[in-house]
N, C-alpha and C. Protein backbone atom coordinates (compact mmCIF):
# COMPACT_ATOMS: atom_id res chain seq x y z
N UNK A 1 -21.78 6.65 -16.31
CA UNK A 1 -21.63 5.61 -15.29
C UNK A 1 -20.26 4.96 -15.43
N UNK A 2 -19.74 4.83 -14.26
CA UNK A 2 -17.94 3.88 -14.46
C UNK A 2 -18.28 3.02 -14.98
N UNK A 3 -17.28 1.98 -15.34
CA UNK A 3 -17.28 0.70 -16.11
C UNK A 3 -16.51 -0.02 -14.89
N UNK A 4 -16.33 0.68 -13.84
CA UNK A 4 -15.44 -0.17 -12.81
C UNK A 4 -16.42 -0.01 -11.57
N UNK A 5 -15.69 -1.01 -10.37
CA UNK A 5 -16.22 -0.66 -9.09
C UNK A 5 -14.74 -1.07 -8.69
N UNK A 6 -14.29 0.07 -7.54
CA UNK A 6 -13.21 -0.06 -7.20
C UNK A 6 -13.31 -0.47 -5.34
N UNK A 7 -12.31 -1.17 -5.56
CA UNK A 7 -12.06 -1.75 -4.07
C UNK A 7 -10.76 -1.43 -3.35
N UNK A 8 -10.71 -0.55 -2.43
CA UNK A 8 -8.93 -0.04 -2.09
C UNK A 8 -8.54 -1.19 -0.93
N UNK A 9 -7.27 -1.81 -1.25
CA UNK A 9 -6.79 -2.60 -0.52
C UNK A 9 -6.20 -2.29 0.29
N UNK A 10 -5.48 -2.21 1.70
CA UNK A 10 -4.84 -1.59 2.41
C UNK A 10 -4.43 -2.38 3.73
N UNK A 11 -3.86 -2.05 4.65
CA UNK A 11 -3.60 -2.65 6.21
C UNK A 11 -1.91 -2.49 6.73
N UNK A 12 -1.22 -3.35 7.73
CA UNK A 12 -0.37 -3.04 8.26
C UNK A 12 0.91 -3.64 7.43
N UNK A 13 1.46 -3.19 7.93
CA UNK A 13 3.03 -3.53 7.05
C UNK A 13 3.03 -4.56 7.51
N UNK A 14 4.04 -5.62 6.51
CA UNK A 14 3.56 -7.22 7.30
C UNK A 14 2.53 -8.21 7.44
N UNK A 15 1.28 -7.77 7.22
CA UNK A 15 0.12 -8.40 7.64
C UNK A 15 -0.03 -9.58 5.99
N UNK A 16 0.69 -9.13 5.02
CA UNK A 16 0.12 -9.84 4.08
C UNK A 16 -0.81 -9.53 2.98
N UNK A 17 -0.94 -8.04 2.90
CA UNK A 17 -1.47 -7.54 2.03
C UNK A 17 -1.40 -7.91 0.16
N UNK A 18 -0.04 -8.03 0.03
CA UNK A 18 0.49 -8.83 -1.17
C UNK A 18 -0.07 -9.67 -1.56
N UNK A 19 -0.05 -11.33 -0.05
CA UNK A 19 -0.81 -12.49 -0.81
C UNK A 19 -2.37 -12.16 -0.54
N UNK A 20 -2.89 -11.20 -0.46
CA UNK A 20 -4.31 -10.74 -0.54
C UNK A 20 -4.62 -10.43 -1.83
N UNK A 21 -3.72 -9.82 -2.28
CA UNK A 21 -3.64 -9.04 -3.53
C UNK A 21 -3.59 -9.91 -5.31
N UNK A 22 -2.36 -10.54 -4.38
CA UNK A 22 -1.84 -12.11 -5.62
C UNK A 22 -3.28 -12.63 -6.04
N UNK A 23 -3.90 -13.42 -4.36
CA UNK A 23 -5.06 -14.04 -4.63
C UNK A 23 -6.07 -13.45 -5.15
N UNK A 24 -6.68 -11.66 -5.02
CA UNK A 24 -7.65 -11.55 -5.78
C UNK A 24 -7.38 -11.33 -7.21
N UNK A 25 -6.20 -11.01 -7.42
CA UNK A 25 -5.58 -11.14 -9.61
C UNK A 25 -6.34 -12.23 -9.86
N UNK A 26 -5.87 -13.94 -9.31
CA UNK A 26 -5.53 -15.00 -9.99
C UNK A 26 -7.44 -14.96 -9.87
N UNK A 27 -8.19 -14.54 -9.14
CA UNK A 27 -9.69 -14.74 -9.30
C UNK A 27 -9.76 -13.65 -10.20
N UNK A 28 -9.65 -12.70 -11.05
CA UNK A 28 -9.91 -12.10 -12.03
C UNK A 28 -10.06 -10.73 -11.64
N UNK A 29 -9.51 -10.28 -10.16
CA UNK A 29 -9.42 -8.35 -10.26
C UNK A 29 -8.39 -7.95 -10.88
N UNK A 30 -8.54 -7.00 -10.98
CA UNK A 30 -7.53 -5.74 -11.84
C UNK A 30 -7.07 -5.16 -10.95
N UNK A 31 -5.67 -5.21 -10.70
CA UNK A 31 -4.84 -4.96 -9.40
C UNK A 31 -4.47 -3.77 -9.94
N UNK A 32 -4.60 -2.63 -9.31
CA UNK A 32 -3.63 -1.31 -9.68
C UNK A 32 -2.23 -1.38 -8.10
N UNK A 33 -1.71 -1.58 -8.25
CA UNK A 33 -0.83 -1.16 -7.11
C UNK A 33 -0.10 -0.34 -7.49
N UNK A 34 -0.38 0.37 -5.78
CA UNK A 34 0.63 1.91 -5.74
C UNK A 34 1.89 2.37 -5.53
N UNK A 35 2.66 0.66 -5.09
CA UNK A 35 3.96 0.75 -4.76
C UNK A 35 4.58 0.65 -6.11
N UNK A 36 3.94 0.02 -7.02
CA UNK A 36 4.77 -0.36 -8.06
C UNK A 36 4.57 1.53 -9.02
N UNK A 37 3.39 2.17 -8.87
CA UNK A 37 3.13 3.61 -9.19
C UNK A 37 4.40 4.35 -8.23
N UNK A 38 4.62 4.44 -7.44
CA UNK A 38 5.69 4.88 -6.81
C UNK A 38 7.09 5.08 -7.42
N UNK A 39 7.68 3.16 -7.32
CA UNK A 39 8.73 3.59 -8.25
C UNK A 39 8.77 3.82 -9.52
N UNK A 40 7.95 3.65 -9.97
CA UNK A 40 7.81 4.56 -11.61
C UNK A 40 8.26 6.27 -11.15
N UNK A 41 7.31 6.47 -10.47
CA UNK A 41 7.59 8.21 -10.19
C UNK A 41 8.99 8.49 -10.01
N UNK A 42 9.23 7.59 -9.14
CA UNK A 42 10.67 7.75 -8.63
C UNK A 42 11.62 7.98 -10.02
N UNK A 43 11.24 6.90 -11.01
CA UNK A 43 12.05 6.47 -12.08
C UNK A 43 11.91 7.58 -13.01
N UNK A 44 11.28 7.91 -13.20
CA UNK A 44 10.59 8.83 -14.30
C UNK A 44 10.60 10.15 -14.05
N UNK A 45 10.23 10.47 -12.96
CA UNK A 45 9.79 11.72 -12.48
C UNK A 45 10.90 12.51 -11.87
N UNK A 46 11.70 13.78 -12.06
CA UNK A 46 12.86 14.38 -11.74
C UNK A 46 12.08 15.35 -10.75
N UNK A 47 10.99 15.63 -11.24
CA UNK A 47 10.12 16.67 -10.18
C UNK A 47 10.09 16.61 -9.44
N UNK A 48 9.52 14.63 -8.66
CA UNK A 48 9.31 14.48 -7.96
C UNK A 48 10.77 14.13 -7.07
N UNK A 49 11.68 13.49 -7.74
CA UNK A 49 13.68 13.30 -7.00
C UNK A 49 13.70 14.63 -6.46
N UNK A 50 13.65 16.00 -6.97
CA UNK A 50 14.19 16.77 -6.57
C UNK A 50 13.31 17.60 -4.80
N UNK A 51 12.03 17.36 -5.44
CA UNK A 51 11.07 17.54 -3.70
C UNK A 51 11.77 16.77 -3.03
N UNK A 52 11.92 15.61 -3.57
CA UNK A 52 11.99 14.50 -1.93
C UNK A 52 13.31 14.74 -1.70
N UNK A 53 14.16 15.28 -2.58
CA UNK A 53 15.84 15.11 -2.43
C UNK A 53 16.42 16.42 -1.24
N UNK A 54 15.39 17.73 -2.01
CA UNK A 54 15.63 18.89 -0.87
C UNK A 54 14.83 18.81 0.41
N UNK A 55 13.93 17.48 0.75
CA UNK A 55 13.05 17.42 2.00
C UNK A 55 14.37 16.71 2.80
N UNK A 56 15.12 15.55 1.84
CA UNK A 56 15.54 14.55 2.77
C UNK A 56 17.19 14.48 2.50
N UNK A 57 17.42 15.34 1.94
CA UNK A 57 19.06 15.31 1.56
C UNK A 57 19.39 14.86 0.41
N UNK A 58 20.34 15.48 -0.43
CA UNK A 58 20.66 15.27 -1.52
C UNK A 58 21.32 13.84 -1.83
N UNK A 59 21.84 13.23 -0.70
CA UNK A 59 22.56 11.87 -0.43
C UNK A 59 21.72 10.92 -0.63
N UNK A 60 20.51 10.91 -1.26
CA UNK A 60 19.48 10.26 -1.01
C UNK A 60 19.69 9.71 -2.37
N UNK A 61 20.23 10.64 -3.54
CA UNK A 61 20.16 10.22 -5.15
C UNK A 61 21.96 9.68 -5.33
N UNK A 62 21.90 8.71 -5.67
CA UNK A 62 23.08 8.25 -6.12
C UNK A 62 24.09 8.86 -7.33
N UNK A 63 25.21 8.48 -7.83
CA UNK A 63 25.54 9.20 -8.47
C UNK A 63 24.96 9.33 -10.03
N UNK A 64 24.12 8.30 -10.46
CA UNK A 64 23.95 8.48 -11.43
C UNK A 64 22.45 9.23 -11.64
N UNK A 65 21.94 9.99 -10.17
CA UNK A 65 20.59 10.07 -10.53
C UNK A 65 19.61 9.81 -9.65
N UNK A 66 19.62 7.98 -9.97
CA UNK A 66 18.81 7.78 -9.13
C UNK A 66 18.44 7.28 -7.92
N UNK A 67 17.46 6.86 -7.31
CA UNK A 67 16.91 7.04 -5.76
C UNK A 67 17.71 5.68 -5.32
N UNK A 68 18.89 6.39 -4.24
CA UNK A 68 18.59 5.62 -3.36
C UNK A 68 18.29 4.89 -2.35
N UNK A 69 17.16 4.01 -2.60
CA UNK A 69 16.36 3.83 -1.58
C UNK A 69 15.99 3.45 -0.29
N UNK A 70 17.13 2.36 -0.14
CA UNK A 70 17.23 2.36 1.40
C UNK A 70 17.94 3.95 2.18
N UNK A 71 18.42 4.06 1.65
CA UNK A 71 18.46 5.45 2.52
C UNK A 71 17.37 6.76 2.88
N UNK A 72 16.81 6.32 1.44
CA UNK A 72 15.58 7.31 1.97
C UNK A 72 14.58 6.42 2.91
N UNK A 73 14.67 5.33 3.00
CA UNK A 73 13.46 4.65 3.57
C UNK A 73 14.06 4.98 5.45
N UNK A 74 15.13 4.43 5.07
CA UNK A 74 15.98 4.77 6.72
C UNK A 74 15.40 6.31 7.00
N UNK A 75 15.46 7.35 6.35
CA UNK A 75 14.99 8.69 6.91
C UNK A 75 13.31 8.61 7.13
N UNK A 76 12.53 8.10 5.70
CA UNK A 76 11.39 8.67 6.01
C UNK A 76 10.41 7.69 6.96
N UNK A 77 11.08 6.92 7.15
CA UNK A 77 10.36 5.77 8.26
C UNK A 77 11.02 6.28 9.68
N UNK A 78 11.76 7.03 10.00
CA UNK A 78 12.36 7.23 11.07
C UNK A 78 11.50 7.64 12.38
N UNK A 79 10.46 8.28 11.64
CA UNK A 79 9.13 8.80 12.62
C UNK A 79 8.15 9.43 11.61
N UNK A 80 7.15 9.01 11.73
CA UNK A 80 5.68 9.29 11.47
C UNK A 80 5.67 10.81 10.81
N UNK A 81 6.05 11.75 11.36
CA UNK A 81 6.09 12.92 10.49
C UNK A 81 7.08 12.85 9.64
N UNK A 82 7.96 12.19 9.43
CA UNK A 82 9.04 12.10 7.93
C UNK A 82 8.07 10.90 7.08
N UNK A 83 7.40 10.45 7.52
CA UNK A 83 6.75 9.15 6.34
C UNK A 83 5.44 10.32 6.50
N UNK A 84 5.14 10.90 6.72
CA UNK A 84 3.62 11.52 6.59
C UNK A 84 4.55 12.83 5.27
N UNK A 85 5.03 13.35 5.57
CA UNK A 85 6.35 14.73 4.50
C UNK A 85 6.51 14.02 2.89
N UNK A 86 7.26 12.72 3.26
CA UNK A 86 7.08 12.24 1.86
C UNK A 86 6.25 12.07 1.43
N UNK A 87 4.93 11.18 1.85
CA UNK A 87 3.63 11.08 1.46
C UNK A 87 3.11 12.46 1.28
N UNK A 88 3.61 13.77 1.31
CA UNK A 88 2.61 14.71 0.99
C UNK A 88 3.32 15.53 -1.09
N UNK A 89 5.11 14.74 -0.79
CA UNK A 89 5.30 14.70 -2.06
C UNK A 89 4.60 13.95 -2.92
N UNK A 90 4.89 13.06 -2.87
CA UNK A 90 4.55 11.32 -3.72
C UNK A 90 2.86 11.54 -3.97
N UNK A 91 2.20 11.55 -2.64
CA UNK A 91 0.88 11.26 -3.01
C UNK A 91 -0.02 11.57 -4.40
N UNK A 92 0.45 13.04 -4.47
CA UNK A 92 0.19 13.65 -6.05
C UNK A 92 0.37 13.24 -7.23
N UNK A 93 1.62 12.30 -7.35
CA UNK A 93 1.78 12.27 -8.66
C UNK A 93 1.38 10.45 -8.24
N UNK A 94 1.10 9.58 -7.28
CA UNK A 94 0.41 8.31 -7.57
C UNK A 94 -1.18 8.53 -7.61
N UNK A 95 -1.92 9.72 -6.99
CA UNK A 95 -2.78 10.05 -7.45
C UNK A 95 -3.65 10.15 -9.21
N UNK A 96 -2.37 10.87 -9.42
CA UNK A 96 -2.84 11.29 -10.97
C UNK A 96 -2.60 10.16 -11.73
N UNK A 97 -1.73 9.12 -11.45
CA UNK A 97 -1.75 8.07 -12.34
C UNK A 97 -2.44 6.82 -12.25
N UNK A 98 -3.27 7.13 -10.88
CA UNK A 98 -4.62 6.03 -10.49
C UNK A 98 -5.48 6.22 -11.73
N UNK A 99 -5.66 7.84 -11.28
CA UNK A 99 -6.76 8.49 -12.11
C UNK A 99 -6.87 7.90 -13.72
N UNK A 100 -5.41 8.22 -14.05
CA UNK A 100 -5.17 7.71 -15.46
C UNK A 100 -5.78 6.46 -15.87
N UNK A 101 -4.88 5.43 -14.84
CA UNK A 101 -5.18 3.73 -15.38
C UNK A 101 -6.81 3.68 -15.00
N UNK A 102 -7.27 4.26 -14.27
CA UNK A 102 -8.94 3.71 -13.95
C UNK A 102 -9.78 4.37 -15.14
N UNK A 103 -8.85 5.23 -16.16
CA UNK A 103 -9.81 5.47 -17.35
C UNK A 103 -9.82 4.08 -18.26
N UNK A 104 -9.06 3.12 -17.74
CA UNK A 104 -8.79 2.16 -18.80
C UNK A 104 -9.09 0.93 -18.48
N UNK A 105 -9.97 0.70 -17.51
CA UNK A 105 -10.25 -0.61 -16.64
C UNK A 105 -11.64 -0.90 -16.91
N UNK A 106 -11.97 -2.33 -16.29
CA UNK A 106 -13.56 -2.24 -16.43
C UNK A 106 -13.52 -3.69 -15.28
N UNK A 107 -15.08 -3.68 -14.78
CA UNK A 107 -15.03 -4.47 -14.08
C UNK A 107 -14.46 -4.47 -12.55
N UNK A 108 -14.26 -5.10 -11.83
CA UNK A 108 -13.74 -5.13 -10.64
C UNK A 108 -12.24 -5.04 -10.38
N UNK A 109 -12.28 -4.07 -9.15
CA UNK A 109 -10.25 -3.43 -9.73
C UNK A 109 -10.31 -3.16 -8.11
N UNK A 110 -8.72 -3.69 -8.26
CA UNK A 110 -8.74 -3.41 -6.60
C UNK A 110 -7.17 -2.44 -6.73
N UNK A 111 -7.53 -1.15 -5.56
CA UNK A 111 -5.79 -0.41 -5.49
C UNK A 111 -5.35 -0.86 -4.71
N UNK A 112 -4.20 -1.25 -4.84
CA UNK A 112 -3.18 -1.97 -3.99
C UNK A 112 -2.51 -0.87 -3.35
N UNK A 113 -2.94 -0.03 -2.10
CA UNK A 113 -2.38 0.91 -1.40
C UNK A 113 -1.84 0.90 -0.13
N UNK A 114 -0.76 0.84 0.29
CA UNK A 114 -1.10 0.69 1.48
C UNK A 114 -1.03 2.30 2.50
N UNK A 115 -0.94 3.49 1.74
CA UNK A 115 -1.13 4.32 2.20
C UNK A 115 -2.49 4.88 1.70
N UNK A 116 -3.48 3.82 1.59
CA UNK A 116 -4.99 4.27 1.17
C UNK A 116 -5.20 5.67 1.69
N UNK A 117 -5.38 5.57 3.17
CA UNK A 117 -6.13 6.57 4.05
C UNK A 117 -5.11 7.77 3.99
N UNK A 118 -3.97 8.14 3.73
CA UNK A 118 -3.11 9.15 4.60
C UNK A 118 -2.98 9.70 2.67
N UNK A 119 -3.66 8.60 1.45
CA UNK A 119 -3.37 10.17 0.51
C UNK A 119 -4.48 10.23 0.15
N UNK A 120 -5.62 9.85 1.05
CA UNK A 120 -7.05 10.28 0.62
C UNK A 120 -7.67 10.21 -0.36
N UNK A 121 -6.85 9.02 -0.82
CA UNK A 121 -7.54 7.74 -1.95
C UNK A 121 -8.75 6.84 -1.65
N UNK A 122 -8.68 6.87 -0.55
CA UNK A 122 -9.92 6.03 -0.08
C UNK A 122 -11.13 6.59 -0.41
N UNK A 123 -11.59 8.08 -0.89
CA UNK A 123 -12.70 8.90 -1.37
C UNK A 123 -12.91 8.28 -2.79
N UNK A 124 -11.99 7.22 -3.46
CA UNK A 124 -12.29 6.48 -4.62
C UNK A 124 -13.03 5.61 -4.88
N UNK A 125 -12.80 5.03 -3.85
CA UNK A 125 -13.08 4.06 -3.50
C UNK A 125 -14.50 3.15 -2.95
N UNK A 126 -15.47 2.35 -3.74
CA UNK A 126 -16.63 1.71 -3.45
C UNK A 126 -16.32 0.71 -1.98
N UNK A 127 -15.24 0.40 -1.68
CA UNK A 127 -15.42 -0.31 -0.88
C UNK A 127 -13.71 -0.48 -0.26
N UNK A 128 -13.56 -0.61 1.16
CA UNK A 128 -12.49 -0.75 1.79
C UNK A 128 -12.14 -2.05 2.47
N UNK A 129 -10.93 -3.09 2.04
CA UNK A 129 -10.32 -3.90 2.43
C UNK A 129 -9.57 -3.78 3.38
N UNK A 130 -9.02 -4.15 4.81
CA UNK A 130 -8.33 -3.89 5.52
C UNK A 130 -7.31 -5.05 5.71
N UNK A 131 -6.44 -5.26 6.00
CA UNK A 131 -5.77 -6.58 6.09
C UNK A 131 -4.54 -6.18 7.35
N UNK A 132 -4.73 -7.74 8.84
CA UNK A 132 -4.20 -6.98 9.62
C UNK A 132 -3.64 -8.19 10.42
N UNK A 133 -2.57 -8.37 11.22
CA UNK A 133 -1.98 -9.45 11.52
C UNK A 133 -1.72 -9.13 13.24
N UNK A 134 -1.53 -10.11 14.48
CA UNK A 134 -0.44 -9.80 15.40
C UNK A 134 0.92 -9.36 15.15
N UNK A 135 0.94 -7.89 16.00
CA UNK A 135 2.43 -7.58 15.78
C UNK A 135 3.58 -8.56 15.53
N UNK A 136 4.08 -9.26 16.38
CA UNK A 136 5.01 -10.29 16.49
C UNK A 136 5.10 -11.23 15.18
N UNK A 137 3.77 -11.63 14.90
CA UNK A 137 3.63 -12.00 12.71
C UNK A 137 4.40 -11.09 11.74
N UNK A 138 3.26 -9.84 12.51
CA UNK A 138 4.18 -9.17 10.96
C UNK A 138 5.70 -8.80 11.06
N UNK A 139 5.91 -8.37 12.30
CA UNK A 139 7.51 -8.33 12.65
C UNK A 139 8.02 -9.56 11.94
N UNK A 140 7.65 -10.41 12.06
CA UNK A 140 8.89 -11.65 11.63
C UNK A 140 8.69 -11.79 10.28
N UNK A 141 7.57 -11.09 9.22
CA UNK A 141 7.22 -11.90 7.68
C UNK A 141 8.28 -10.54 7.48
N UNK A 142 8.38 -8.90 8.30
CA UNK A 142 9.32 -7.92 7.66
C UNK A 142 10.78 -8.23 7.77
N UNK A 143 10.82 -8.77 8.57
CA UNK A 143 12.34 -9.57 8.14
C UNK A 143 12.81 -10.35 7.86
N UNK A 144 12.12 -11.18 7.22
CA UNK A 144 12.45 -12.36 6.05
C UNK A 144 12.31 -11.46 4.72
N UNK A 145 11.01 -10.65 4.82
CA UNK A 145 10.83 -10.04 3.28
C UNK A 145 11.85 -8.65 2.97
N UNK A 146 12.08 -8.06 3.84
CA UNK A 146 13.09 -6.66 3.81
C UNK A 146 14.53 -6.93 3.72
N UNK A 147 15.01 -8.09 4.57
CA UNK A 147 16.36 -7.82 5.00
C UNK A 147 16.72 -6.80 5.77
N UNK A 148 16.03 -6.15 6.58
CA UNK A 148 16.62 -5.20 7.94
C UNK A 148 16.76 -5.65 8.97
N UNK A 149 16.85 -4.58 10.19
CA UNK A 149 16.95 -5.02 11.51
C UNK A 149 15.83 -5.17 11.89
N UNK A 150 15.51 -5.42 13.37
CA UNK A 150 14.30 -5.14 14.18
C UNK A 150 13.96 -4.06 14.37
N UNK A 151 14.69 -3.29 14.85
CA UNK A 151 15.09 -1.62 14.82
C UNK A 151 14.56 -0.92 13.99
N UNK A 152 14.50 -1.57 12.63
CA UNK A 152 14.24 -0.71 11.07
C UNK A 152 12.89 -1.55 11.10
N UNK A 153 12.37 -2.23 11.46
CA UNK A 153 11.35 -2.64 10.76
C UNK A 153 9.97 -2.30 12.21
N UNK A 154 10.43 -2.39 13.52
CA UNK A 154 9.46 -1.41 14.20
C UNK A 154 9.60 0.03 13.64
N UNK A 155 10.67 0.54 13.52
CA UNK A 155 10.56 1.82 12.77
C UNK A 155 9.32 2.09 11.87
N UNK A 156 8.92 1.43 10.96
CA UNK A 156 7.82 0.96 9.52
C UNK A 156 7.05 0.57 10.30
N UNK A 157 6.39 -0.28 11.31
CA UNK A 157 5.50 -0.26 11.79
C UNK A 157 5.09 0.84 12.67
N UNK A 158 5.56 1.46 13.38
CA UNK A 158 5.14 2.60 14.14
C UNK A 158 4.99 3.69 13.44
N UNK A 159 5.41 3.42 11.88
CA UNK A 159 5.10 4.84 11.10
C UNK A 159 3.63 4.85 10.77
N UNK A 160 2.98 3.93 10.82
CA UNK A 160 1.54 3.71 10.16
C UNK A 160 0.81 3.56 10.99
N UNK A 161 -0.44 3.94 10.38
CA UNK A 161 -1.71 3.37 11.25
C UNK A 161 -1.93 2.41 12.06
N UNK A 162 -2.60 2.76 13.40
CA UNK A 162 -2.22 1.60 14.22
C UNK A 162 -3.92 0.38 13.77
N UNK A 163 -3.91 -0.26 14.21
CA UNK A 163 -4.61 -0.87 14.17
C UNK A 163 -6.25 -0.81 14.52
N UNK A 164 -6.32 -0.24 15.38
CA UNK A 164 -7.59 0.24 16.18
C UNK A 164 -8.19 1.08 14.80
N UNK A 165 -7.30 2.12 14.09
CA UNK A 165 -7.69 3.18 12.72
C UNK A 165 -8.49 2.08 11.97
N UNK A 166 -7.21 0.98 11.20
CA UNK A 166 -7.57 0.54 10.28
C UNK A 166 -9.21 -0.28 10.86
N UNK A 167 -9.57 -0.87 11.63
CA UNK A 167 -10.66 -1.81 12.18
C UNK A 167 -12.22 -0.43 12.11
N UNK A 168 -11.43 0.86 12.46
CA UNK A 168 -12.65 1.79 12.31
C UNK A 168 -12.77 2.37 11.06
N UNK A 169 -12.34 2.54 10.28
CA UNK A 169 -12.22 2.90 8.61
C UNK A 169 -12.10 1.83 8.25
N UNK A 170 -12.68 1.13 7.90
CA UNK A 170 -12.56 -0.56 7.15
C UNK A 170 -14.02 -0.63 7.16
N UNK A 171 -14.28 -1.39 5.75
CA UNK A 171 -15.89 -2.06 5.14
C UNK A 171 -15.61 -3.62 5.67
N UNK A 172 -14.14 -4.05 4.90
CA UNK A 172 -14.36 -5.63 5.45
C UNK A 172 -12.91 -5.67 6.13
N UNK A 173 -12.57 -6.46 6.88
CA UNK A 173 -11.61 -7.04 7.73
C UNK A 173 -11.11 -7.92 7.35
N UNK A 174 -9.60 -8.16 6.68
CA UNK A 174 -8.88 -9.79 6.91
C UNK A 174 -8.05 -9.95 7.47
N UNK A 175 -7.76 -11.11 8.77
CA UNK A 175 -7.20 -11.37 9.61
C UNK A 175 -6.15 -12.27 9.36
N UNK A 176 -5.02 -12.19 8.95
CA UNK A 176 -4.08 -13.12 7.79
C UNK A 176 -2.82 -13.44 8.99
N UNK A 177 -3.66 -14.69 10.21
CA UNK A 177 -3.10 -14.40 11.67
C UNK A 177 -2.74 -16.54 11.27
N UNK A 178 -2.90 -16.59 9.88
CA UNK A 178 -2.75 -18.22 10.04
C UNK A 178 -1.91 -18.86 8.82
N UNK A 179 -2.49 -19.89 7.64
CA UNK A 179 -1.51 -20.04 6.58
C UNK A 179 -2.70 -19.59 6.23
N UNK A 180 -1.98 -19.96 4.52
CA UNK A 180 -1.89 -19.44 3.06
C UNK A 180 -3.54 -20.29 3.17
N UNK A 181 -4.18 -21.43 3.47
CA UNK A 181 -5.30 -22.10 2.85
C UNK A 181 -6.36 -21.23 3.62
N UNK A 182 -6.03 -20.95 4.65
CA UNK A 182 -7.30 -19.99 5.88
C UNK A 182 -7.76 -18.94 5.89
N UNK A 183 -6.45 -17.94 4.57
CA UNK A 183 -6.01 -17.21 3.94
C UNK A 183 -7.32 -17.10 2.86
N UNK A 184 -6.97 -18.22 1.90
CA UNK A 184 -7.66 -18.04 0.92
C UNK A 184 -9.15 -18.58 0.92
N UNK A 185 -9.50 -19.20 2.49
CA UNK A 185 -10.86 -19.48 2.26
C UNK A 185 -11.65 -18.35 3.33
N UNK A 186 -11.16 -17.37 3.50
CA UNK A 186 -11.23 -16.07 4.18
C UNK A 186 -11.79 -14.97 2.84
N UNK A 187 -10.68 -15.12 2.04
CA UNK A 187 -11.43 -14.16 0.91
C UNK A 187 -12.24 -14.76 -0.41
N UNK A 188 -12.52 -16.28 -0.11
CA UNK A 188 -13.25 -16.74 -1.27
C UNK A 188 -14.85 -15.68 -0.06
N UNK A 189 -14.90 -15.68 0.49
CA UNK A 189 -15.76 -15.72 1.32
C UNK A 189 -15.98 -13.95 0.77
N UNK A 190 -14.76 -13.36 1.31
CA UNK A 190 -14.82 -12.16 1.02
C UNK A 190 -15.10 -11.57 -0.50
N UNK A 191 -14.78 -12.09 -1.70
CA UNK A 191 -15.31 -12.53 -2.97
C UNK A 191 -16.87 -12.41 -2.94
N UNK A 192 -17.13 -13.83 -2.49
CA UNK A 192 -18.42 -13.75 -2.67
C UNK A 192 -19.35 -11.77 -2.34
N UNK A 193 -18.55 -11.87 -0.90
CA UNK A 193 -19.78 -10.94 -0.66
C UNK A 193 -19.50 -9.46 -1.23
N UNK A 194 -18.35 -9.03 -1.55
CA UNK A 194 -18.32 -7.74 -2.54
C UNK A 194 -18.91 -7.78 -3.38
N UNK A 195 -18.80 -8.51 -4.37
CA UNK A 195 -19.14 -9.09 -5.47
C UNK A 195 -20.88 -8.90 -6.26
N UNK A 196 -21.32 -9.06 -4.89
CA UNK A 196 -22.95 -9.69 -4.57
C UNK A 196 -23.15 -7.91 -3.99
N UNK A 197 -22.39 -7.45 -2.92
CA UNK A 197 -22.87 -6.38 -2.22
C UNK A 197 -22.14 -4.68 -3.26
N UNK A 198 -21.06 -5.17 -3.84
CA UNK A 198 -20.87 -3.46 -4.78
C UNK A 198 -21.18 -3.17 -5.78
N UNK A 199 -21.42 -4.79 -6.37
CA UNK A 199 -21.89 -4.74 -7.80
C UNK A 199 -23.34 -4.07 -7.87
């Protein structure tokens, strides 16, 4: 029997997934996030530089090596089949290192993914978080938090799941369309009922 019940976190770029994430740590989950598994790979992994380097151009690795990243993000966000190409590198090796850390967890653990569904992580998963905002929100939190254009940051939104997906593959729904307190009395709520309903 696991010693965990896992909860995959997920939703739109922008929407706030992060302070979803912050807030369920400081209540006591075990956050695995996959972005931070990412650049490890990136860092670590030459296997993986050299797939993504001959998918997306060698200009992508700087001179000393390593990734860099706004340039690859400029390519693989450019359209939906270049962010779906990388995701079919990457997915593998953040896969295997889910696998790893969930030998070492116990208790309630949430993956911080936001490509849950597209690397078919969500088959891990006891239960699905969705987190999802008005366009025009998350447009404006991606360019305070990125530093890009408008240009670059509909780019990242039109690479992902639209919304209608996430609302039909989703267990619970958070609507992070207000502040930080509406926010957090949204998932005390949501707390309660995982809690009560996966355990």
């Amino acid at each position: 029997m696991r010693s965990y019940r896992l909860v995959g976190l997920t939703g739109q770029t922008g929407a706030g997934k992060s302070a979803v994430a912050d807030y369920l740590a400081q209540r006591g989950f075990t956050v695995l996030n996959a972005d931070k598994m990412v650049a490890d790979v990136y860092r670590e992994s030459p296997v993986c530089l050299k797939a993504v380097a001959a998918c997306f151009g060698e200009d992508i690795l700087k001179a000393d090596g390593s990734l860099d990243r706004p340039v690859l993000a400029k390519r693989a966000f450019s359209s939906p089949e270049n962010t779906a190409l990388l995701g079919k590198i990457v997915h593998p090796f953040v896969i295997a290192e889910t696998l790893r850390l969930l030998k070492t967890v116990r208790g309630m653990v949430v993956l911080d993914a936001p490509q849950l569904f597209e690397s078919s992580m969500d088959v891990l998963c006891d239960c699905i978080v969705s987190v999802t905002a008005p366009e025009e929100i998350r447009l404006d939190r991606i360019l305070k938090r990125d530093n890009i254009t408008a240009e670059q940051a509909r780019e990242r939104m039109n690479a992902q799941l639209d919304e209608r997906f996430f609302r039909e593959h989703t267990d619970y729904l958070i609507e992070n369309n207000a502040d930080l307190p509406q926010l957090y009395a949204r998932l005390d709520d949501l707390i309660h009922t995982i809690t009560t309903e996966v355990m």
